[in-house]
C-alpha atoms as a PDB file:
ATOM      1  CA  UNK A   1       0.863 -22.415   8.426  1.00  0.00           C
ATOM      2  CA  UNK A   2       0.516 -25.762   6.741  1.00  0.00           C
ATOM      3  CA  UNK A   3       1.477 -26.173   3.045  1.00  0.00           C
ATOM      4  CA  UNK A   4      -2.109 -25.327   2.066  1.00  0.00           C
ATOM      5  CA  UNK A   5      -1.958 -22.315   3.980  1.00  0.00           C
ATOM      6  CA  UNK A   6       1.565 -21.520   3.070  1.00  0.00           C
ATOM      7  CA  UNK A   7       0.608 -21.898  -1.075  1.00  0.00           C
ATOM      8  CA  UNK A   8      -2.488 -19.616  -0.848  1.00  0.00           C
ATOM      9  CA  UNK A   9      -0.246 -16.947   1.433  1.00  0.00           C
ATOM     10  CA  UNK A  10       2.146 -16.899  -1.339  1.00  0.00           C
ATOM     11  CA  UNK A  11      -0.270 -16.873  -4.410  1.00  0.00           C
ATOM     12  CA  UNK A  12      -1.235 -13.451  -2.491  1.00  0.00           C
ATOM     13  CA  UNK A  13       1.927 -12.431  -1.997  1.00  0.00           C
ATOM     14  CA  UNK A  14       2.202 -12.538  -5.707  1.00  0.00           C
ATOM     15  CA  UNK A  15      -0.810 -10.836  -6.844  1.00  0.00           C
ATOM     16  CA  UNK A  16       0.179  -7.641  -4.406  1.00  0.00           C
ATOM     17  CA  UNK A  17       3.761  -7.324  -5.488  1.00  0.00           C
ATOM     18  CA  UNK A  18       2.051  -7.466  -9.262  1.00  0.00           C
ATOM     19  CA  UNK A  19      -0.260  -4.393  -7.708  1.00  0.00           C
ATOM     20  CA  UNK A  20       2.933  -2.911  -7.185  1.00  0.00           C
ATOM     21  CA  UNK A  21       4.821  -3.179 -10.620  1.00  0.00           C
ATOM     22  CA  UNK A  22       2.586  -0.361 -12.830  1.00  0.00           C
ATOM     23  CA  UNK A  23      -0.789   1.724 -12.018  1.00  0.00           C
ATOM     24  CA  UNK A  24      -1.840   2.799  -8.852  1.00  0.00           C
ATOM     25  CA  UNK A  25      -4.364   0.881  -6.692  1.00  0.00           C
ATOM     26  CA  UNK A  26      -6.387   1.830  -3.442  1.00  0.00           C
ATOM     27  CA  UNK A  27      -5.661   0.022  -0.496  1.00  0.00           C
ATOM     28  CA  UNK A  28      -8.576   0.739   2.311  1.00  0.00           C
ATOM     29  CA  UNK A  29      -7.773  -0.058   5.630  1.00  0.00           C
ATOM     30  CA  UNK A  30     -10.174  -2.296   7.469  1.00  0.00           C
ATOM     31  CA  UNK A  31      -9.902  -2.715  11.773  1.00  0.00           C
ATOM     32  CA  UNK A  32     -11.952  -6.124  12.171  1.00  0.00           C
ATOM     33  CA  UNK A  33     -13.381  -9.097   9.661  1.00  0.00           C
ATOM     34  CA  UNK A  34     -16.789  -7.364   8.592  1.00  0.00           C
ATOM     35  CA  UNK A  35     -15.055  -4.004   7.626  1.00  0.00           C
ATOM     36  CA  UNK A  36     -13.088  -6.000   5.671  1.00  0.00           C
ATOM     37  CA  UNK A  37     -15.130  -8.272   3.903  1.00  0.00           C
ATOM     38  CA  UNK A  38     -17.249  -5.266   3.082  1.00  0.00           C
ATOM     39  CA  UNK A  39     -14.594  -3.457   1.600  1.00  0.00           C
ATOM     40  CA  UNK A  40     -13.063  -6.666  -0.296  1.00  0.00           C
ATOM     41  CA  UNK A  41     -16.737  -6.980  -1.615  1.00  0.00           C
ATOM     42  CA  UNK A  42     -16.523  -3.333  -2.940  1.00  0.00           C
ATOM     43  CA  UNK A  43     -14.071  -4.771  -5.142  1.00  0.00           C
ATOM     44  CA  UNK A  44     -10.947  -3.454  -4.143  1.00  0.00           C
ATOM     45  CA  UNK A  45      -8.097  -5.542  -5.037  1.00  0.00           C
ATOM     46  CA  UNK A  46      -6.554  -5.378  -1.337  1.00  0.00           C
ATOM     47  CA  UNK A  47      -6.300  -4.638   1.771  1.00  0.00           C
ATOM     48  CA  UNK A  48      -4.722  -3.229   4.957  1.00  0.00           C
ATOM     49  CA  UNK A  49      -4.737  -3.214   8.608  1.00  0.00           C
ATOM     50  CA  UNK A  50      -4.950   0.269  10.545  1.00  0.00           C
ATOM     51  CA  UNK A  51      -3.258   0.167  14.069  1.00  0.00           C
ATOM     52  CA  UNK A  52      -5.357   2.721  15.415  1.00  0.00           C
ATOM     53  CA  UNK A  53      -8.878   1.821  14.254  1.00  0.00           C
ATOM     54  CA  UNK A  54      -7.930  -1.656  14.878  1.00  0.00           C
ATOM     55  CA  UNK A  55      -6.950  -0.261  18.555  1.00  0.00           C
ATOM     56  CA  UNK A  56      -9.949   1.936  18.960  1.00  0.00           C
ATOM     57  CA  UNK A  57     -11.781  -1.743  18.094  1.00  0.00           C
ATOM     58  CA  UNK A  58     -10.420  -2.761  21.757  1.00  0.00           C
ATOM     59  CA  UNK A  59     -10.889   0.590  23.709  1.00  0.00           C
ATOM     60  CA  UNK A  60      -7.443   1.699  23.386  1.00  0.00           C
ATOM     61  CA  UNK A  61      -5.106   4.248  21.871  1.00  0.00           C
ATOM     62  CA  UNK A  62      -2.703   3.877  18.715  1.00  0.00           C
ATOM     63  CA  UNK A  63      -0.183   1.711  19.696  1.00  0.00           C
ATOM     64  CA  UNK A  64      -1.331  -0.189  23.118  1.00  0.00           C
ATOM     65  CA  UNK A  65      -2.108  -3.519  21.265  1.00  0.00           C
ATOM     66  CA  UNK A  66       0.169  -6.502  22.208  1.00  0.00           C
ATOM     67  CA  UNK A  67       2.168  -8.176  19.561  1.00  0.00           C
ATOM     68  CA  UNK A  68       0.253 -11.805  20.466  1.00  0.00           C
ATOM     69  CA  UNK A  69      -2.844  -9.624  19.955  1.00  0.00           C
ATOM     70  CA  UNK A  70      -1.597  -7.838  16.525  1.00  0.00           C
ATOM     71  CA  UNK A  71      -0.923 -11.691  15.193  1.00  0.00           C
ATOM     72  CA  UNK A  72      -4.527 -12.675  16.000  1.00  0.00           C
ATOM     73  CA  UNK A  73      -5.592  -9.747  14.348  1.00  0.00           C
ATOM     74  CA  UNK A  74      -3.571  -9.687  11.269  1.00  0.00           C
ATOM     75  CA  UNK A  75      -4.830 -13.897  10.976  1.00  0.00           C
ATOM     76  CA  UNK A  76      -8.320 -12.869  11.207  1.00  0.00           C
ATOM     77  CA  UNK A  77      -8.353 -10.432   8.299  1.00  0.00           C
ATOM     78  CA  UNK A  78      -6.270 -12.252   6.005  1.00  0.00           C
ATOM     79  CA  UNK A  79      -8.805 -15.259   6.362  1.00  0.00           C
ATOM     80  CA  UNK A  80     -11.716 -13.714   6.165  1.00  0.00           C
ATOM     81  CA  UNK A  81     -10.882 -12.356   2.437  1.00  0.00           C
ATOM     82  CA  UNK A  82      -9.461 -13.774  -0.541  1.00  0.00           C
ATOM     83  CA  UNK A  83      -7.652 -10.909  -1.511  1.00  0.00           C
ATOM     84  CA  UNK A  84      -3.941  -9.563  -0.582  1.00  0.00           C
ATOM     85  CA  UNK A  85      -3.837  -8.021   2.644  1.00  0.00           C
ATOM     86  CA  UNK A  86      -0.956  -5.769   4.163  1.00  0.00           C
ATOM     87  CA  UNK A  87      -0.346  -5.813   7.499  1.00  0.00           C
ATOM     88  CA  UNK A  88       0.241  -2.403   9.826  1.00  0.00           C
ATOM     89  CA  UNK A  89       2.729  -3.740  11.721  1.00  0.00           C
ATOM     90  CA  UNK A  90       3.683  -0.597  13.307  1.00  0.00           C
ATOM     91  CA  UNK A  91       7.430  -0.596  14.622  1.00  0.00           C
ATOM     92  CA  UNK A  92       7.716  -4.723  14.557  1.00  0.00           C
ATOM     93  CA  UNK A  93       7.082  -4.925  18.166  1.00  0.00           C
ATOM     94  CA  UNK A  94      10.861  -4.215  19.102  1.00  0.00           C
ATOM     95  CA  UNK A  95      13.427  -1.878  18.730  1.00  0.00           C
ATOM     96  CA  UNK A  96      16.466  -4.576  18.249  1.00  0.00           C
ATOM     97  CA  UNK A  97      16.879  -6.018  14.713  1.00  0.00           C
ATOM     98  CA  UNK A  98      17.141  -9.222  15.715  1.00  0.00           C
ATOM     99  CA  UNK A  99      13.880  -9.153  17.930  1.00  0.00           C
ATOM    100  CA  UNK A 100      12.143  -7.374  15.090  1.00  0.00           C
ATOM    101  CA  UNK A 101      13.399 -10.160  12.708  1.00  0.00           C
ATOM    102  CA  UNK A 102      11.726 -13.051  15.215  1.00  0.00           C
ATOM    103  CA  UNK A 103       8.569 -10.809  15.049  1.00  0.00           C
ATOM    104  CA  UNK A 104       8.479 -10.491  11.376  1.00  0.00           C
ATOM    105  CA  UNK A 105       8.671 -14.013  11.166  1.00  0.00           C
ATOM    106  CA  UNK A 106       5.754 -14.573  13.081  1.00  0.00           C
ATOM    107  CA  UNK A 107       3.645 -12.211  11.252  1.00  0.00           C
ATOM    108  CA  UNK A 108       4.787 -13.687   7.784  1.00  0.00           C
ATOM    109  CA  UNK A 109       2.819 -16.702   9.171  1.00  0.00           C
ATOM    110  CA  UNK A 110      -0.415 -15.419   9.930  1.00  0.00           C
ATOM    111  CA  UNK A 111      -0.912 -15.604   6.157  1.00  0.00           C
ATOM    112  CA  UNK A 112      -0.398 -11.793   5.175  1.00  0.00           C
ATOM    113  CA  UNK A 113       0.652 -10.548   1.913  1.00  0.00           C
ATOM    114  CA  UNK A 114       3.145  -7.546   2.855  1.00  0.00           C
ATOM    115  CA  UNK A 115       3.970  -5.904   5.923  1.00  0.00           C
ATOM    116  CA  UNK A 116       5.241  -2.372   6.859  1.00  0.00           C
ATOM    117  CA  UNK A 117       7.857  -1.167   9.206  1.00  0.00           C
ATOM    118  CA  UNK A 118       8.106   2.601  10.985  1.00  0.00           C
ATOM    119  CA  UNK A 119      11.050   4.430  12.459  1.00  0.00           C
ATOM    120  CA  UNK A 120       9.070   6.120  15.511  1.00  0.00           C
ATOM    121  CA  UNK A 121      10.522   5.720  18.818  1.00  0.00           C
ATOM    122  CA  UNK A 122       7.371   6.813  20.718  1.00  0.00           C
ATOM    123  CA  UNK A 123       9.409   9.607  21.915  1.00  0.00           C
ATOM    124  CA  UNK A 124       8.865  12.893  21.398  1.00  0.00           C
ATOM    125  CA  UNK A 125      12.015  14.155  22.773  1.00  0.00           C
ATOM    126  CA  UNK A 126      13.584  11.729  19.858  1.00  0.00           C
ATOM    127  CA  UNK A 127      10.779  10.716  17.908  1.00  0.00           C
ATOM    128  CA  UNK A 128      12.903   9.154  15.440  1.00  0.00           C
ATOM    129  CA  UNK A 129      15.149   5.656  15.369  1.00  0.00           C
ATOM    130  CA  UNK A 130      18.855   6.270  15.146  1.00  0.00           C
ATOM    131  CA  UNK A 131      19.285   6.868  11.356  1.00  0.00           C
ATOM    132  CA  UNK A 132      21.836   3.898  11.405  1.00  0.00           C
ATOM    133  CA  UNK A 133      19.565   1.465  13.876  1.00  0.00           C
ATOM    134  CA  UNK A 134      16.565   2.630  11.737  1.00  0.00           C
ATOM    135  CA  UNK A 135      18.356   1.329   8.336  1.00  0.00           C
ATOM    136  CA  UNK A 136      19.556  -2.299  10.163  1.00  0.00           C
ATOM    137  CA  UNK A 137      15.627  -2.684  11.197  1.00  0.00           C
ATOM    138  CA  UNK A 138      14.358  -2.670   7.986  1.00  0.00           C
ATOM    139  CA  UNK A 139      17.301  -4.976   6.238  1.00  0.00           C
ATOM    140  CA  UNK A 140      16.260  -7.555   9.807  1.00  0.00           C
ATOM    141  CA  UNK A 141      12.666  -7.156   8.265  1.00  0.00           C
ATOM    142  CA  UNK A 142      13.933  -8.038   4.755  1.00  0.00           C
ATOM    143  CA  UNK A 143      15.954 -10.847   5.889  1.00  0.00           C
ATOM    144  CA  UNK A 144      13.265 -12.393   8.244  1.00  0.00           C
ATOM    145  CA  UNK A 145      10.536 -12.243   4.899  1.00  0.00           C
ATOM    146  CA  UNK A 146      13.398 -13.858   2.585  1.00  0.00           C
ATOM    147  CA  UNK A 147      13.608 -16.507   5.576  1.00  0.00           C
ATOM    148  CA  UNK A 148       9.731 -17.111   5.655  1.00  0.00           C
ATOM    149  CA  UNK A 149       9.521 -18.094   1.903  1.00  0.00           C
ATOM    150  CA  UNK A 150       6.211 -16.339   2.033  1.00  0.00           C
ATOM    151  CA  UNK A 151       7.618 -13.622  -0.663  1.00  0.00           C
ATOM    152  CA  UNK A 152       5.500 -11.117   1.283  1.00  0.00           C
ATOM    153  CA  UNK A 153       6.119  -7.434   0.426  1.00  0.00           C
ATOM    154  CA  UNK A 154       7.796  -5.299   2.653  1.00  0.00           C
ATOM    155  CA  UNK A 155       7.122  -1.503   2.748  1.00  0.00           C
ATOM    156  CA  UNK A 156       9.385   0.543   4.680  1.00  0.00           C
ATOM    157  CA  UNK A 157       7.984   3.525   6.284  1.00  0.00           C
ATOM    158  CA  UNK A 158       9.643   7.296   7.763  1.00  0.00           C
ATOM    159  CA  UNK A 159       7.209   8.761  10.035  1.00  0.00           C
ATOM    160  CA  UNK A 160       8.799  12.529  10.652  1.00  0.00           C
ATOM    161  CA  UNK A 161       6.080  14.252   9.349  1.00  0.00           C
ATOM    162  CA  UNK A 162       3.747  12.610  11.907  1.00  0.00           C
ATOM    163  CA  UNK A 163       5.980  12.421  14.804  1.00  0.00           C
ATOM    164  CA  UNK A 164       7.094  16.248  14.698  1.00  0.00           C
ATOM    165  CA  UNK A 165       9.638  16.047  12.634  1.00  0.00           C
ATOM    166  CA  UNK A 166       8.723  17.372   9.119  1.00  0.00           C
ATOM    167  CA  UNK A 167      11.926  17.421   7.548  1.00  0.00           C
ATOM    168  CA  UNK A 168      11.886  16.246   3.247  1.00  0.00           C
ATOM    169  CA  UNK A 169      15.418  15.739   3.458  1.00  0.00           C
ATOM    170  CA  UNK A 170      15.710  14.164   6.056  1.00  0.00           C
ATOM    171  CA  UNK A 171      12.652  11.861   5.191  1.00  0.00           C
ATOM    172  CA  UNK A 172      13.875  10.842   1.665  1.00  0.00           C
ATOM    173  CA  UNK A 173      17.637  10.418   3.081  1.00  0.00           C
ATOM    174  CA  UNK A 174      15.666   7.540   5.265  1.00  0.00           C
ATOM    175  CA  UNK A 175      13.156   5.909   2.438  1.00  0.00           C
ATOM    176  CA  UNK A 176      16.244   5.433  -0.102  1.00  0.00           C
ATOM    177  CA  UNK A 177      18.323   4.106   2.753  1.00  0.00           C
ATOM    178  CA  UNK A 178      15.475   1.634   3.565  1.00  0.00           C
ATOM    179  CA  UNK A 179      14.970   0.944  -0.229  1.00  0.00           C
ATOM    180  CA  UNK A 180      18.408   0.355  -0.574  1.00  0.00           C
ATOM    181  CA  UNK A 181      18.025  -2.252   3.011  1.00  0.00           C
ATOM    182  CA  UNK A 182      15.265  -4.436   0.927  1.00  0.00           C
ATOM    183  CA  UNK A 183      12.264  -2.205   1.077  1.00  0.00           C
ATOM    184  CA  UNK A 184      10.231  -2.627  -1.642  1.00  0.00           C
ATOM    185  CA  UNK A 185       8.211  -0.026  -1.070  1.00  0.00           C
ATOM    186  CA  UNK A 186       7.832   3.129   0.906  1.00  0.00           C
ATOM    187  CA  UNK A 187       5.703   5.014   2.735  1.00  0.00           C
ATOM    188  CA  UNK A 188       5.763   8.735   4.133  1.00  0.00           C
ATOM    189  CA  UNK A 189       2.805   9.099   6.057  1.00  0.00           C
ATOM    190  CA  UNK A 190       1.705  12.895   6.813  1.00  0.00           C
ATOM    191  CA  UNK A 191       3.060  14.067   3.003  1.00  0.00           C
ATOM    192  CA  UNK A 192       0.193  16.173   0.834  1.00  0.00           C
ATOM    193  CA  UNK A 193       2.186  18.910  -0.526  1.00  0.00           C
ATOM    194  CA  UNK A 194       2.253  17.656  -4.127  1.00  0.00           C
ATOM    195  CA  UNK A 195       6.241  19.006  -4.674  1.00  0.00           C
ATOM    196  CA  UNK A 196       6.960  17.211  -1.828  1.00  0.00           C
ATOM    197  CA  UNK A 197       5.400  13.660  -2.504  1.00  0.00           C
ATOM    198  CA  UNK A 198       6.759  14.245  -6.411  1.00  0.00           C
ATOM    199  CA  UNK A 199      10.439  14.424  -4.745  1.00  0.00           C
ATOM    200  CA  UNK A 200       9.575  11.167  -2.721  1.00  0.00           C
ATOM    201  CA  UNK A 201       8.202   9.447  -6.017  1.00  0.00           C
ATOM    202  CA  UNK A 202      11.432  10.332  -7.551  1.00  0.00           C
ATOM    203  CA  UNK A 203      14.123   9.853  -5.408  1.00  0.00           C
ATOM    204  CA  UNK A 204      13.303   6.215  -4.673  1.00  0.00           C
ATOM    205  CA  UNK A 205      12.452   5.116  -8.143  1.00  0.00           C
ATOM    206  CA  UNK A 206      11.858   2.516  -9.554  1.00  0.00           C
ATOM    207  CA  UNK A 207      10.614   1.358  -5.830  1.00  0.00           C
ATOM    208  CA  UNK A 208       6.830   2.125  -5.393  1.00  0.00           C
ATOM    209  CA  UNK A 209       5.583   4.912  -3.218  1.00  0.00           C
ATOM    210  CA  UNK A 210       2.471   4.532  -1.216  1.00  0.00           C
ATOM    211  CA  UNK A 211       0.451   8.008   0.104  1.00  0.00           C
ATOM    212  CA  UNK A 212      -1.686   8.056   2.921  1.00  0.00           C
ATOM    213  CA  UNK A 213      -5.023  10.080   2.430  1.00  0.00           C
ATOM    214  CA  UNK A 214      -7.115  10.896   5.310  1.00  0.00           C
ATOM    215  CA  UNK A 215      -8.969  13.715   3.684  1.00  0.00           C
ATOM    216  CA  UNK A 216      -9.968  15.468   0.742  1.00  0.00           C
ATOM    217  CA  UNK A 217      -6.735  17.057  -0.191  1.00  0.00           C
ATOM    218  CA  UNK A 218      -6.383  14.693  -3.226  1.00  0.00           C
ATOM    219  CA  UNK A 219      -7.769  12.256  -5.707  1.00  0.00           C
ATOM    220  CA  UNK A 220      -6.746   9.016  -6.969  1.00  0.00           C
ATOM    221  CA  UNK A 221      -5.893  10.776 -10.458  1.00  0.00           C
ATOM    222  CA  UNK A 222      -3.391  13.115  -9.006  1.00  0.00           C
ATOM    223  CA  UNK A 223      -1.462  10.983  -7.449  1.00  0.00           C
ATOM    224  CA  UNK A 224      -1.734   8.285  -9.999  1.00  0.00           C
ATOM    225  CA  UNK A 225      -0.183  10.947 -12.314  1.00  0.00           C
ATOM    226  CA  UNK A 226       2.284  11.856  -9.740  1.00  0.00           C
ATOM    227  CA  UNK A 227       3.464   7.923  -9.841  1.00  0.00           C
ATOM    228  CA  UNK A 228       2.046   7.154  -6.862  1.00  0.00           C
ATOM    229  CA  UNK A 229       1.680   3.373  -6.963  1.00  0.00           C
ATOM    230  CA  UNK A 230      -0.439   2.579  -3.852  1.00  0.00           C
ATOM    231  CA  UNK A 231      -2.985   4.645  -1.699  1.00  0.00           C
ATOM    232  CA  UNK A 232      -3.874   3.558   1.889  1.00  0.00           C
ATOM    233  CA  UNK A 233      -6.775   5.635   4.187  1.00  0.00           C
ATOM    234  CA  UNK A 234      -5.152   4.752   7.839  1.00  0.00           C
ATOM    235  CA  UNK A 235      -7.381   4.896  10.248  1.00  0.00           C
ATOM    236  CA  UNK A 236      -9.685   7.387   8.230  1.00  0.00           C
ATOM    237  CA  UNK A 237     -12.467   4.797   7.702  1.00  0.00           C
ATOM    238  CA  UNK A 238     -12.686   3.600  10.884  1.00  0.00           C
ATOM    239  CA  UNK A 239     -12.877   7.279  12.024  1.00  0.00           C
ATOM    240  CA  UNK A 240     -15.968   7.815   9.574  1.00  0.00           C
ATOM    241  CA  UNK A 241     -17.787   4.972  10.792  1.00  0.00           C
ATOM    242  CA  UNK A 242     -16.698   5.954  14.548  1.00  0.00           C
ATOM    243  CA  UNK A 243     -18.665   9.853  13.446  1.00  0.00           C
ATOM    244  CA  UNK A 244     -21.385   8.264  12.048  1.00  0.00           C
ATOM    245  CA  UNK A 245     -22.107   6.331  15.221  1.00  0.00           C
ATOM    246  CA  UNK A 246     -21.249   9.154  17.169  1.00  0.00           C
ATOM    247  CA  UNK A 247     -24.087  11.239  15.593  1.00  0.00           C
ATOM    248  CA  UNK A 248     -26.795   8.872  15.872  1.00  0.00           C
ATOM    249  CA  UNK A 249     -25.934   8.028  19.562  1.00  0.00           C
ATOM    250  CA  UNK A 250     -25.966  11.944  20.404  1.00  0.00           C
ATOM    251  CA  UNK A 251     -28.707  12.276  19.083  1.00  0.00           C
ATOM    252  CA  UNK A 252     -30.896  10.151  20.734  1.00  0.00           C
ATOM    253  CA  UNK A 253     -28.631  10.667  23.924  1.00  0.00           C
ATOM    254  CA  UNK A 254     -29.494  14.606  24.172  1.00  0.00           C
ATOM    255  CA  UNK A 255     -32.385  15.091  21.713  1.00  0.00           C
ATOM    256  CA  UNK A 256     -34.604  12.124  22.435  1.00  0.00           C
ATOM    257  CA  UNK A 257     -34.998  11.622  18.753  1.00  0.00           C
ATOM    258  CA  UNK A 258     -33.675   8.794  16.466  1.00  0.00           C
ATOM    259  CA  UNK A 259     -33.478   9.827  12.867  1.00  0.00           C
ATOM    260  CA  UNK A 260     -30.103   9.023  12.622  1.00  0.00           C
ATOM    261  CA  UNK A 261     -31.368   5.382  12.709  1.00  0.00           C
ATOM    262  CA  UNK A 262     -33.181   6.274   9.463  1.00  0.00           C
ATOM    263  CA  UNK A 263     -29.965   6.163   7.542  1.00  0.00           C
ATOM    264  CA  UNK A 264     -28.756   3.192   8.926  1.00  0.00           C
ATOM    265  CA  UNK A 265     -27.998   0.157   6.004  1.00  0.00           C
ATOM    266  CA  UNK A 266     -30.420  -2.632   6.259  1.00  0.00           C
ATOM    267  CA  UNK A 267     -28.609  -5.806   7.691  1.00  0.00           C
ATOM    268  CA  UNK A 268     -29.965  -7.396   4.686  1.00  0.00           C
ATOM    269  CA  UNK A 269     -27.201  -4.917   2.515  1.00  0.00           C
ATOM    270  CA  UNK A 270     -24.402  -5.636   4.951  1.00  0.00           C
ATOM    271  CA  UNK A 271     -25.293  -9.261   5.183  1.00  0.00           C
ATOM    272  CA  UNK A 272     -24.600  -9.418   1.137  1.00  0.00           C
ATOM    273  CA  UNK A 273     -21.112  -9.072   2.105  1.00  0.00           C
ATOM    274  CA  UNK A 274     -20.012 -11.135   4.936  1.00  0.00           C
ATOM    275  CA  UNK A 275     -20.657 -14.799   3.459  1.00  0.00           C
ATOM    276  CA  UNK A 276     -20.480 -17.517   5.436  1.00  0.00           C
END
């Protein structure tokens, strides 16, 4: 980035980590640069990338996206909106810290205003890093973002209750260790009991706790009151607008008929938010 670039990237960078320090915010999860200058014009303070709707974007599955590809991606969003955006950077593209560390570097230049880390392997026979390996990834991450000068935020995620192993314990063993590695916040994704994200919320205090919600099991409120500091929606908005298009083309596919059109939003509506 030039210094331009570089000042703006860390004005953002400031504004998210202030997101982070009381309240709870929403942070919807856009897959290309329309979704998310709609969204950004909805007024939500920020953003977030989705690896699987930005995937599904390119015909492919979670996790089949190069890491040249990601960088692209994660440069197109942050340009096309003014506001904070936080980048899905799945497992960093590596499994070695040091490779992760080069990769994490990259990203922090694409002008992105945090960044998370997982612990899935991809394996189901071990779905999870090495507890030990796991911890030295996210301090690599940590030390990379403290290299970049960006001040980006860096939110380190346990994925065992998405990648078959639902254990709490286990799970909040791994967020304080990556809290205590220079994550500054964390992330559970696949938690809804409210006991169980409570226990998360605690155990890594004062560090900020983001929830994933991909359905209706809970509102804003709740969690806000839980301490929840940050709310993301994964892929769940790209799977909406996936449905809706999915209706409308069945329809006229087996029924002839078109009234799905009907509800469509008049370009004129959309056009409001996309600028120039």
């Amino acid at each position: 980035m030039d210094a331009q670039a570089t000042t703006a990237a860390f004005s953002r960078s400031e504004v998210f980590r202030e997101l982070h320090a009381s309240g709870c915010f929403v942070v919807p999860n856009p897959w290309d640069r329309g979704s998310a200058r709609l969204l950004a014009g909805l007024g939500f303070r920020a953003l977030a990338t989705t690896s699987s709707g930005f995937a599904a974007s390119r015909g492919r599955v979670d996790h089949h996206v190069s890491l040249e590809e990601t960088l692209v991606h994660l440069r197109s969003i942050a340009e096309a909106v003014e506001i904070p955006v936080n980048a899905d950077f799945e497992g960093g593209f590596a499994i070695r810290p040091a490779d992760l560390g080069a990769n994490v570097l990259l990203a922090a230049a694409t002008g992105i205003a945090g960044l998370s880390i997982e612990d899935s392997t991809g394996d189901t026979s071990n779905p999870l890093f090495d507890f030990k390996l796991a911890t030295e990834r996210i301090a690599a991450a940590r030390h990379a973002i403290d290299e970049s000068g960006t001040g980006i935020l860096l939110t380190g995620r346990s994925e065992g209750f998405i990648a078959g192993r639902p254990d709490l314990s286990e799970t909040i063993r791994r967020l304080i260790a990556y809290a205590e590695a220079g994550a500054d916040c964390l992330f559970a994704p696949g938690i809804r009991a409210k006991a169980e994200i409570s226990a998360i919320v605690k155990a890594v205090s004062p560090k900020a706790v983001n929830v994933l919600v991909g359905s209706d099991f809970t509102t804003v409120a709740e969690l806000r009151d839980q301490g929840v500091r940050r709310i993301s929606v994964g892929g769940a908005l790209a799977r909406a607008a996936w449905t809706g298009f999915l209706q409308a083309a069945k329809e006229i596919a087996e029924q002839g008929t078109f009234t799905g059109l009907s509800r469509a939003l008049p370009f004129a509506d959309i056009n409001r938010f996309m600028g120039s």
